[in-house]
Protein backbone atom coordinates (compact mmCIF):
# COMPACT_ATOMS: atom_id res chain seq x y z
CA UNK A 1 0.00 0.00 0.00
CA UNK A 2 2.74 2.24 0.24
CA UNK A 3 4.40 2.25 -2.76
CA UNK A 4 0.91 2.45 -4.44
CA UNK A 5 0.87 5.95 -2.39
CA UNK A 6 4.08 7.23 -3.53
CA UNK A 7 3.29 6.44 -7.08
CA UNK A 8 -0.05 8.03 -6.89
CA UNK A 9 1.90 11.05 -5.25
CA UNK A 10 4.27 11.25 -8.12
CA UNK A 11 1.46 10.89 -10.89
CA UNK A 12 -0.65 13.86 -9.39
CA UNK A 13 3.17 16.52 -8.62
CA UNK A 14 3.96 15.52 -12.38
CA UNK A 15 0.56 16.32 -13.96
CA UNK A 16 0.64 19.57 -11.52
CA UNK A 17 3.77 20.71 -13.45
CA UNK A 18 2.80 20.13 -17.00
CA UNK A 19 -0.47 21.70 -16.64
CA UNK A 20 1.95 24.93 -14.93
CA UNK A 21 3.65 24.51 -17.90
CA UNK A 22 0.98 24.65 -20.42
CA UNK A 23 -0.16 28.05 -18.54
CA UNK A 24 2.44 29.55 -18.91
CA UNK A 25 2.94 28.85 -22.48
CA UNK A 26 -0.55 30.27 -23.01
CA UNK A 27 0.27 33.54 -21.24
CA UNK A 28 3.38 34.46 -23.32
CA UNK A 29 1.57 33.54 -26.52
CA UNK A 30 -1.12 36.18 -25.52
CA UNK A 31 1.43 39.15 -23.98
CA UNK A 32 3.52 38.84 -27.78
CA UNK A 33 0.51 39.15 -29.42
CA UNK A 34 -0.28 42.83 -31.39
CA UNK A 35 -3.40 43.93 -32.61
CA UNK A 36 -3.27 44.46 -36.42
CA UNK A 37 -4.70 48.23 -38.20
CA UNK A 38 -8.12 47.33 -39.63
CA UNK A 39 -7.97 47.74 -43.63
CA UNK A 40 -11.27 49.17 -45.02
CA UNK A 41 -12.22 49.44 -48.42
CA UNK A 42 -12.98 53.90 -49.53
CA UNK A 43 -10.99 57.06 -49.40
CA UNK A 44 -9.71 58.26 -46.38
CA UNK A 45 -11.30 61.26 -44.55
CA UNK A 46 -9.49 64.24 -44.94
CA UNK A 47 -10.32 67.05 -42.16
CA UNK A 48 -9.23 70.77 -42.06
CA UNK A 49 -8.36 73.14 -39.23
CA UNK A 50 -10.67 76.41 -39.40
CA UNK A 51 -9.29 79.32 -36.65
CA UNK A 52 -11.72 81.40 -35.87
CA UNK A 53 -11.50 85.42 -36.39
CA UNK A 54 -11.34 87.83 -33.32
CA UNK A 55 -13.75 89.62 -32.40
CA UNK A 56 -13.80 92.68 -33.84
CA UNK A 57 -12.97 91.72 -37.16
CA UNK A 58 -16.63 89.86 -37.31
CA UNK A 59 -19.34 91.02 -39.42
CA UNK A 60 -22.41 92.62 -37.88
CA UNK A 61 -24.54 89.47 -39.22
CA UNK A 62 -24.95 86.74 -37.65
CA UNK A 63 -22.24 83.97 -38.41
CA UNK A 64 -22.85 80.59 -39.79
CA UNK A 65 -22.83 77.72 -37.49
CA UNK A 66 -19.87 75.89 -38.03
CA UNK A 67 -19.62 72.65 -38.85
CA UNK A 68 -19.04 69.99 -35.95
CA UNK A 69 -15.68 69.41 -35.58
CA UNK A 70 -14.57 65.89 -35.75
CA UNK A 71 -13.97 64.04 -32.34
CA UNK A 72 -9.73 63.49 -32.14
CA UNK A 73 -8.76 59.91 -32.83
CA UNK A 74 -8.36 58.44 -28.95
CA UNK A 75 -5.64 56.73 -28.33
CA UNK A 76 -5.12 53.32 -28.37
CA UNK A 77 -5.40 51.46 -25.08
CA UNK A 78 -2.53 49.67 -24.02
CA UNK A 79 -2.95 46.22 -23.47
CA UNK A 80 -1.62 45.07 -20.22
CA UNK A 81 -0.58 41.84 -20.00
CA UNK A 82 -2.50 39.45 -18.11
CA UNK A 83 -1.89 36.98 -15.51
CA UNK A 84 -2.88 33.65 -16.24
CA UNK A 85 -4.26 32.56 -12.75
CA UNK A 86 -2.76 29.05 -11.76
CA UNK A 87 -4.89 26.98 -9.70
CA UNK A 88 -3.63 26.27 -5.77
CA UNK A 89 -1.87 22.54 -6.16
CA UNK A 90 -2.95 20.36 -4.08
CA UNK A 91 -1.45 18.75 -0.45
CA UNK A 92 0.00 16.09 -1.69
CA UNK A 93 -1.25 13.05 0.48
CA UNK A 94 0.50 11.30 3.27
CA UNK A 95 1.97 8.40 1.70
CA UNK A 96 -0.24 5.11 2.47
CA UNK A 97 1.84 2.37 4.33
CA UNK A 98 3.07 -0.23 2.33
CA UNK A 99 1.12 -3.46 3.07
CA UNK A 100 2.66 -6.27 4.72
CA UNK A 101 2.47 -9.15 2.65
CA UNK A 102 3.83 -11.73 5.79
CA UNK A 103 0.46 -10.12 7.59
CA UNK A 104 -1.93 -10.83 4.64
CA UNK A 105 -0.14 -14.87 3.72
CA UNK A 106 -0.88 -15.28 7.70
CA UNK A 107 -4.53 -13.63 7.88
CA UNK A 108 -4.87 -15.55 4.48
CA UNK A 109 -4.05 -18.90 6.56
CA UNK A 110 -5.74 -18.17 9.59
CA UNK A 111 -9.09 -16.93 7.93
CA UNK A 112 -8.94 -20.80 6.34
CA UNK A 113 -8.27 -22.33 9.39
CA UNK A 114 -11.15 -20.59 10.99
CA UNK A 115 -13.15 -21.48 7.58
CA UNK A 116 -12.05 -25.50 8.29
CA UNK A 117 -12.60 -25.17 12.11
CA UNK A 118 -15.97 -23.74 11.62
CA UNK A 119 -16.85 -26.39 8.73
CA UNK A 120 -15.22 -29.40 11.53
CA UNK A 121 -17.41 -28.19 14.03
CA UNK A 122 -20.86 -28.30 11.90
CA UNK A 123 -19.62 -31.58 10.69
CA UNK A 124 -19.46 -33.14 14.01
CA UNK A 125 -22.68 -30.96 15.20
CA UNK A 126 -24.44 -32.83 11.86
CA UNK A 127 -22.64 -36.39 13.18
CA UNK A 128 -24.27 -35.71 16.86
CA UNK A 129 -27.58 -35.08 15.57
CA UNK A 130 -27.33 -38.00 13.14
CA UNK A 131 -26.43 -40.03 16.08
CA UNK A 132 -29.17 -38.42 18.34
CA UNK A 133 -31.83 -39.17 16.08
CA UNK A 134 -30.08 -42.68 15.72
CA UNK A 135 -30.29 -43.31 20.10
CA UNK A 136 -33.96 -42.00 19.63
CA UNK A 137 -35.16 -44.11 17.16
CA UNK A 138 -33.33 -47.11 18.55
CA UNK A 139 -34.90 -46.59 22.06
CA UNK A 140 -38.48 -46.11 20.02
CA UNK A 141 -37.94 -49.18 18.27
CA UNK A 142 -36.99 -50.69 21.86
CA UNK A 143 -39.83 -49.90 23.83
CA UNK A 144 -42.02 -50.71 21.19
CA UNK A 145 -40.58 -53.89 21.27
CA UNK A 146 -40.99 -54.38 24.78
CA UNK A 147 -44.73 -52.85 25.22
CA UNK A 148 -45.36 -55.98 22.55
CA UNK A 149 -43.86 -58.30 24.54
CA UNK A 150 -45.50 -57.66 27.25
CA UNK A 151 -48.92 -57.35 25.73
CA UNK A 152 -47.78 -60.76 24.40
CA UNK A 153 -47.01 -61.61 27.78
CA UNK A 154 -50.15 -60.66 29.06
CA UNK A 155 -51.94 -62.75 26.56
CA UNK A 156 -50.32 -65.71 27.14
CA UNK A 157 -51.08 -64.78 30.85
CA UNK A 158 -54.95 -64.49 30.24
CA UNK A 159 -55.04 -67.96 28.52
CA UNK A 160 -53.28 -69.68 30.92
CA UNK A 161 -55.18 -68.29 33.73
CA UNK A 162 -58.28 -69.35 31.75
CA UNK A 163 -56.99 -72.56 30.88
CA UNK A 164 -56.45 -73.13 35.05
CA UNK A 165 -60.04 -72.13 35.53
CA UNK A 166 -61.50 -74.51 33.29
CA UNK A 167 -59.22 -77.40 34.59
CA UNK A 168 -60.10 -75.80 38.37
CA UNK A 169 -63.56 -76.06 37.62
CA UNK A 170 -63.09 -79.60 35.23
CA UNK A 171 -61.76 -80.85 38.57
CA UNK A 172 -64.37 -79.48 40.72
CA UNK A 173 -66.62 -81.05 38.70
CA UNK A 174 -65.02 -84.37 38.66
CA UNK A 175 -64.62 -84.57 42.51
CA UNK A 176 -68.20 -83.38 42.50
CA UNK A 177 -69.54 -86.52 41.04
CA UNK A 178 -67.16 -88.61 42.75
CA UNK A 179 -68.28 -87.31 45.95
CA UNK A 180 -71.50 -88.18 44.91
CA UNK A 181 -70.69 -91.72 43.88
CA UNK A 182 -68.88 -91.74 46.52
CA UNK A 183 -71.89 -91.00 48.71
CA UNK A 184 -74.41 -93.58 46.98
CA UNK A 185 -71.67 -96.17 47.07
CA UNK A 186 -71.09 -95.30 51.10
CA UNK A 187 -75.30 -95.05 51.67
CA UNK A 188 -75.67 -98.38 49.53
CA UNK A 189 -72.64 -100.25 51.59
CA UNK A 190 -74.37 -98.34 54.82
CA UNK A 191 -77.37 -100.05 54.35
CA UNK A 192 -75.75 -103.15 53.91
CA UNK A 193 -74.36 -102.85 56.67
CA UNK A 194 -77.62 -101.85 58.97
CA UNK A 195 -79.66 -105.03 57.33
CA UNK A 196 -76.24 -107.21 58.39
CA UNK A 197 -76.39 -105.79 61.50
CA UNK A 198 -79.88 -106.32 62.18
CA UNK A 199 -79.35 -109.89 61.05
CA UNK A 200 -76.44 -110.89 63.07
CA UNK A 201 -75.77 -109.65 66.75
CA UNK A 202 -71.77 -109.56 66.00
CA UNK A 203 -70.05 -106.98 64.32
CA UNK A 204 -68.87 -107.89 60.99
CA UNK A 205 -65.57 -109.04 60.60
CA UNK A 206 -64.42 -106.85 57.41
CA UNK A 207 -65.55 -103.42 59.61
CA UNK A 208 -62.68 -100.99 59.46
CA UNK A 209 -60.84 -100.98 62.82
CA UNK A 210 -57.32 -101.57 64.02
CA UNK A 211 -58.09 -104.50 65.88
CA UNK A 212 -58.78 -102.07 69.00
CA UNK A 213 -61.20 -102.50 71.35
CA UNK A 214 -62.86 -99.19 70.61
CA UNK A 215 -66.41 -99.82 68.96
CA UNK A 216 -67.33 -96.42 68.78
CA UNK A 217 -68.32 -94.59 65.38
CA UNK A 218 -65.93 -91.85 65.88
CA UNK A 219 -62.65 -94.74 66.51
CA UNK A 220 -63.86 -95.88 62.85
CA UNK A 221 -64.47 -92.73 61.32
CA UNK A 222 -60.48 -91.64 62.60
CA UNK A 223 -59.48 -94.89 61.31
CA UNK A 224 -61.15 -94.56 58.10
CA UNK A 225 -59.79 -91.04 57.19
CA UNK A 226 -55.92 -92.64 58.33
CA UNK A 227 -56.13 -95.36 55.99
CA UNK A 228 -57.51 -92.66 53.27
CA UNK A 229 -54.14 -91.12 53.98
CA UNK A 230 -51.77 -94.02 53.86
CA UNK A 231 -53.27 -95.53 50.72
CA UNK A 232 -52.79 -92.33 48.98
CA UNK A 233 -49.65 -91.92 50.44
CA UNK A 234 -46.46 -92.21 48.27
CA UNK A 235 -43.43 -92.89 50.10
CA UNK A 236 -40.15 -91.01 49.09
CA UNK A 237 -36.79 -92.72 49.23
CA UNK A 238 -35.64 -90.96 52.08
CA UNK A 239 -38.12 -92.63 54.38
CA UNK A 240 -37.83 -95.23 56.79
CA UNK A 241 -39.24 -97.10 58.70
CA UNK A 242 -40.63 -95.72 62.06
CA UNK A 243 -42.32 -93.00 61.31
CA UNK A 244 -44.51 -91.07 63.81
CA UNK A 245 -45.64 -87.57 62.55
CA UNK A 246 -48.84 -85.63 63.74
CA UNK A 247 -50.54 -84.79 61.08
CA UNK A 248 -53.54 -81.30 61.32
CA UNK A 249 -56.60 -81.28 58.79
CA UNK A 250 -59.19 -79.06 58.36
CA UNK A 251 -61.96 -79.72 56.11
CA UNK A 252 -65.42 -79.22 55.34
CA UNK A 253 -68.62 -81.11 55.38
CA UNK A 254 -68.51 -83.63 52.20
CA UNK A 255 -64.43 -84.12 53.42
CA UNK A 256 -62.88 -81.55 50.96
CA UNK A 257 -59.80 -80.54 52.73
CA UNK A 258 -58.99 -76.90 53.25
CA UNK A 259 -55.66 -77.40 54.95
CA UNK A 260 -53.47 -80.19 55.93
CA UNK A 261 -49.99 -79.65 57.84
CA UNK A 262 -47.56 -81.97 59.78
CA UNK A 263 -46.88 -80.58 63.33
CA UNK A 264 -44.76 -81.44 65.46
CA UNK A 265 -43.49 -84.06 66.87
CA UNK A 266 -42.65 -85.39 63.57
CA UNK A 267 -39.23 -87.43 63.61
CA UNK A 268 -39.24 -87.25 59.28
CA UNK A 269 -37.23 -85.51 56.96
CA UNK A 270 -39.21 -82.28 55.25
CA UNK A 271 -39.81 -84.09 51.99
CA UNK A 272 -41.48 -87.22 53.91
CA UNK A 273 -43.80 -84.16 55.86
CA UNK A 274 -44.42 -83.00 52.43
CA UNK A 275 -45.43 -86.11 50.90
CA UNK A 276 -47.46 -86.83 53.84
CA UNK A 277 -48.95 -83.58 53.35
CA UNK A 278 -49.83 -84.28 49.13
CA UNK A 279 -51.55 -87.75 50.23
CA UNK A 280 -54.21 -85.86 52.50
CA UNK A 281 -55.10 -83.84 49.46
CA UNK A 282 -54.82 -86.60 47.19
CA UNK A 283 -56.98 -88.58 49.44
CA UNK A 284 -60.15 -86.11 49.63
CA UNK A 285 -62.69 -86.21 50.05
CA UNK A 286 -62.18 -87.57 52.46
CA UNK A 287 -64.48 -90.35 54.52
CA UNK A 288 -68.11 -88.47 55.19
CA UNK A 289 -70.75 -90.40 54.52
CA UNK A 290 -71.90 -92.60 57.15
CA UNK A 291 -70.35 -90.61 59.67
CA UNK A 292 -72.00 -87.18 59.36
CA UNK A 293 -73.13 -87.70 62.69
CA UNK A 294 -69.23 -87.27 64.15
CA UNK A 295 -68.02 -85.29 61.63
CA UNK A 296 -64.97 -83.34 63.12
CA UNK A 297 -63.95 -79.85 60.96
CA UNK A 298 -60.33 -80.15 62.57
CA UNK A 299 -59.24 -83.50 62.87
CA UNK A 300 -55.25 -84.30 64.33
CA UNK A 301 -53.86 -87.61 64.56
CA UNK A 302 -50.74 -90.10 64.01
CA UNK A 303 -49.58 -90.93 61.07
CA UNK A 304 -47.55 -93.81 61.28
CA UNK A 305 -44.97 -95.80 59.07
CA UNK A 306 -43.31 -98.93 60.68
CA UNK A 307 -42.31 -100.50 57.38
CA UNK A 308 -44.07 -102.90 54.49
């Protein structure tokens, strides 16, 4: 930039000077010049003098009028030279620093790096997004996945729980109409018994009993329910002979068992109690029929295992 200014600077002194120059050419071309004696065509004009006569010398009359003298020639103005008037130069301007190339080459380099930092920058803002969107639509696709699976879950829930409650109310059913056959076989084998009875002073000898001396309805009806139990019963490995285990039932009129639970003492391993435990409710009803009149809704006694 600076030696742009000094060359401007020198352009404007040098046309300063020729047009000084060119001035004052004009002005001596107009001081030299002389003005030229007009020609015009015709004689010249020739004037005379006339004096004029004193006083008394003139006649009485009146004199002529004269005729009007001509006007002298005026002189001819002198031309006076003028002065050409020069217009004021100008200030020539400051000169304008020379610009640094070194400064432009590294603005140059560091308006590109900004150009590639700023372009970086919106590239990895544009990856983030991309990726953003990407998380999003992943965990979309996720939950949607899940909220099927568990709808599908639930489904499969709903039929199995209604599959249970038509096997739960299949096997209602079924011990229903055992307990009914049950009954008619019990009232049929009752009455047999009664017209036996009525026939024969003695007890029968096929009467369920332990060989006891207890003739009472209630020793058969605890009897009955204990072999109910051990028929049903199946015996894990881990038991032995010896067995003595007080066994807790509570049931309900028609002997549908509501709870069943080995108490103590019990001298059995927990999967023999359990076992014991699944052959109560494997065995119910339980015995009912015949002995409604000493029917017992909690009913504890031994359960015993001394070997086959």
């Amino acid at each position: 930039m600076g030696r742009v200014a000094e060359n401007l600077r020198a352009l404007l002194l040098s046309l300063a000077v020729h047009a000084l120059c060119l001035l004052l050419v004009a002005a001596g071309l107009w001081w030299t010049h002389k003005e030229a004696t007009p020609s015009v065509a015709g004689s010249p004009v020739e004037a005379v003098l006339i004096t004029a006569p004193p006083a008394a010398s003139r006649p009485s009359r009146a004199p002529a009028p004269a005729p009007p003298a001509a006007p002298p020639p005026q002189p001819r103005p002198t031309p006076s030279p003028q002065r050409a008037e020069v217009p004021p130069q100008p200030r020539p301007q400051a000169p304008q620093p020379r610009p640094d190339t070194r400064d432009a080459e590294a603005a140059a380099r560091l308006a590109q790096r900004q150009a590639e930092e700023k372009a970086r920058r919106e590239e990895q803002e544009r990856r983030r997004q991309e990726q953003v969107l990407l998380e999003e639509k992943r965990r979309q696709e996720e939950a949607e996945r899940r909220e099927r699976l568990r709808k599908q879950q639930e489904e499969r829930e709903k039929q199995l729980a209604e599959i249970r409650r038509q096997r739960e109310a299949a096997e209602r059913r079924r011990k229903l109409e055992a307990e009914r056959l049950r009954q008619l076989e019990d009232a049929r084998r009752q009455a047999a018994e009664a017209a036996e009875a009525r026939r024969s002073p003695e007890p029968p000898a096929d009467r369920l009993g332990n060989q006891g001396a207890d003739e009472s309805l209630l020793g058969r009806y605890q009897i009955a329910i204990q072999q109910a139990v051990q028929q049903n019963w199946l015996r894990p490995e881990s038991a032995r002979p010896g067995i003595r285990c007080t066994l807790h039932i509570v049931q309900i009129p028609g002997g549908e068992v509501i709870q069943a639970a080995v108490v103590s003492p019990c001298n059995a391993d927990e999967l023999t109690r359990r076992s014991i435990e699944a052959a109560v409710l494997k065995a119910q009803p339980l015995p009912y029929s015949g002995f409604e009149s000493v029917f017992r809704r909690e009913i504890r006694f031994t359960f015993r295992y001394d070997g086959d």
